[in-house]
Protein backbone atom coordinates (compact mmCIF):
# COMPACT_ATOMS: atom_id res chain seq x y z
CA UNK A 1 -20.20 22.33 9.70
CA UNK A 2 -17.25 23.48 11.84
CA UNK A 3 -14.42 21.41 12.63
CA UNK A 4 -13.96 19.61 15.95
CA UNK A 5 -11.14 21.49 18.05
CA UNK A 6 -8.84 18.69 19.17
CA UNK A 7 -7.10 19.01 22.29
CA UNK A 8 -3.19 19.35 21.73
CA UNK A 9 -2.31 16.95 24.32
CA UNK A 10 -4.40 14.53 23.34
CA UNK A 11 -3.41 14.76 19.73
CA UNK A 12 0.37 14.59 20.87
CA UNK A 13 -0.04 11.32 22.75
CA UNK A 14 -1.74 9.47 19.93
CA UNK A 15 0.80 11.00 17.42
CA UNK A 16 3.59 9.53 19.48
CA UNK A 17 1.85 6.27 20.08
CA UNK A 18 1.89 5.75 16.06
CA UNK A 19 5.35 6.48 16.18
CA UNK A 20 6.26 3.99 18.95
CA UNK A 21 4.07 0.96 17.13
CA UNK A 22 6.63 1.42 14.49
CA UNK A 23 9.29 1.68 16.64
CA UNK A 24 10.78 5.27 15.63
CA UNK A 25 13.58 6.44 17.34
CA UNK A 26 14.69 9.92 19.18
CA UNK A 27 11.37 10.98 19.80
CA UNK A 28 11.17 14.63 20.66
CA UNK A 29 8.30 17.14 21.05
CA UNK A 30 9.51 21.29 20.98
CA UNK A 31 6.51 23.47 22.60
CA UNK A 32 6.64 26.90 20.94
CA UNK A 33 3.36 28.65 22.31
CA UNK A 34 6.11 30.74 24.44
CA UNK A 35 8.08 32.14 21.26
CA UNK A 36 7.12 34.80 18.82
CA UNK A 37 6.17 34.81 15.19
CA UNK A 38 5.84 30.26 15.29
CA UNK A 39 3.71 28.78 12.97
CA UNK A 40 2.12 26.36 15.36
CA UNK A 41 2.12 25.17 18.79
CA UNK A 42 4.93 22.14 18.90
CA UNK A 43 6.87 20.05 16.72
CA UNK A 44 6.97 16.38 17.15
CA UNK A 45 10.30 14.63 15.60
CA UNK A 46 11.40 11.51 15.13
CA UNK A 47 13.25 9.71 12.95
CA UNK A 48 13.75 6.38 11.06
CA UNK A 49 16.69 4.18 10.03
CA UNK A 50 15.77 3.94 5.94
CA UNK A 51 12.76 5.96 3.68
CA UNK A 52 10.52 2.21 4.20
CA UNK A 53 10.30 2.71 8.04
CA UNK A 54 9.89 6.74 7.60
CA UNK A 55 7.15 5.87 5.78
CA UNK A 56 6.11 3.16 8.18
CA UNK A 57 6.00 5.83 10.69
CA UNK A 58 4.05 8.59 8.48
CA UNK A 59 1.29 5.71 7.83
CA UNK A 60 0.78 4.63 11.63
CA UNK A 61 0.34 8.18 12.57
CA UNK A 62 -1.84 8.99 9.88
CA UNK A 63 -3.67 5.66 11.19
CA UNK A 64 -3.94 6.13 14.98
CA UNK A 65 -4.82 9.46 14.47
CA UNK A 66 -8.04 8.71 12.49
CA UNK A 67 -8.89 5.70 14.29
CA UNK A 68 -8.51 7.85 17.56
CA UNK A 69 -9.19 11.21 16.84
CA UNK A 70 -11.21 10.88 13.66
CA UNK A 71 -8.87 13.53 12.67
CA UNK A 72 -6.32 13.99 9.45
CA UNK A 73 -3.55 15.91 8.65
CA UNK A 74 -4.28 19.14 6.51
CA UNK A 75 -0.73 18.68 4.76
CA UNK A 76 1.51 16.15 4.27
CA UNK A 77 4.77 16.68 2.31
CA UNK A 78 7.98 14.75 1.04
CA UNK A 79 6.79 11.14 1.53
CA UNK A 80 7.47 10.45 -2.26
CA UNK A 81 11.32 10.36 -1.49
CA UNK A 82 10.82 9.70 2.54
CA UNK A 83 13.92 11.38 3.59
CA UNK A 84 12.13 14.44 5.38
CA UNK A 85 8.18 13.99 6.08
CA UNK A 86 6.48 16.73 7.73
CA UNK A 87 2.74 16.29 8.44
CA UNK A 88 0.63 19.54 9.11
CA UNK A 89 -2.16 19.23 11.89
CA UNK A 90 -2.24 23.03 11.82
CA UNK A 91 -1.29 23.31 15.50
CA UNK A 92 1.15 20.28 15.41
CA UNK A 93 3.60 19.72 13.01
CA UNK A 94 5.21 16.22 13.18
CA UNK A 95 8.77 16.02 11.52
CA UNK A 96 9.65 12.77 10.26
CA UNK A 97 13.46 12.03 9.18
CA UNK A 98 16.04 9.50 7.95
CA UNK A 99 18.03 9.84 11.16
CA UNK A 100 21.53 11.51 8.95
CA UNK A 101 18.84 13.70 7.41
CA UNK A 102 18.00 14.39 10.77
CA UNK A 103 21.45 15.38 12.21
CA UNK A 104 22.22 17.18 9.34
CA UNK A 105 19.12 19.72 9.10
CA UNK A 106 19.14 19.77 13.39
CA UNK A 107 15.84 21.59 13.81
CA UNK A 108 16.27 21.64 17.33
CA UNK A 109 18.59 23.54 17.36
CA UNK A 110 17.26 26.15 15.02
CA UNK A 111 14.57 26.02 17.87
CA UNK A 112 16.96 26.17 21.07
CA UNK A 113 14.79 28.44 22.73
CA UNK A 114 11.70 26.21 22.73
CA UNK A 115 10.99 23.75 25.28
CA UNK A 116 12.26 20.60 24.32
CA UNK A 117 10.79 17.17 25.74
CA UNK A 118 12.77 14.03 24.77
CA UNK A 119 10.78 10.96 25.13
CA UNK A 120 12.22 7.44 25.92
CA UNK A 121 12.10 4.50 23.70
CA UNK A 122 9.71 1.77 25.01
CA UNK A 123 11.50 -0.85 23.60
């Protein structure tokens, strides 16, 4: 049996929702569909203040998304040490960081020519 497309959108709002429940900060989504050569179609990244609540944030993801979406990621790497976590859903990739991990990799800027939408903390 084939697996279910998922619609991008709607797999970008419930990623960011399990990011907000956890309260992760600097939430930012980069669209690439308009640049060559990208291995997907946007980057979500966010970051959290110590490897616990990076963590925190890869698990609520994880969760909304299957509750929601009945969907999981294909790949997840680096939450043994939970300084970097990226999470593959093939045409999302969600970037998790310690927030000086973060600032010191700066992936949007390796990415300046990508859209770039910053969303606003709800709390």
């Amino acid at each position: 049996m084939a697996k279910k497309e998922i619609n991008n959108d709607v797999l970008l709002a419930n990623i960011i929702k399990g990011i907000e429940e956890v309260k992760g900060n600097d939430i930012t989504i980069l669209d690439l569909r308009a640049l060559e050569n990208t291995v997907c179609d946007y980057f979500v990244i966010s970051n959290g203040n110590s490897n616990t609540q990076v963590n925190a944030i890869v698990n609520s993801i994880q969760k909304v998304v299957s509750k929601e979406l009945k969907d999981k990621p294909w790949h997840v790497e680096g939450a043994d040490v939970a300084d970097w976590v990226l999470m593959d859903y093939v045409h999302v990739v969600v970037h998790v960081f310690q927030k000086h991990i973060r600032e010191y990799y700066d992936i949007e800027s390796l990415w300046g020519d990508a859209k770039i939408t910053t969303i606003e903390n709800k709390y």
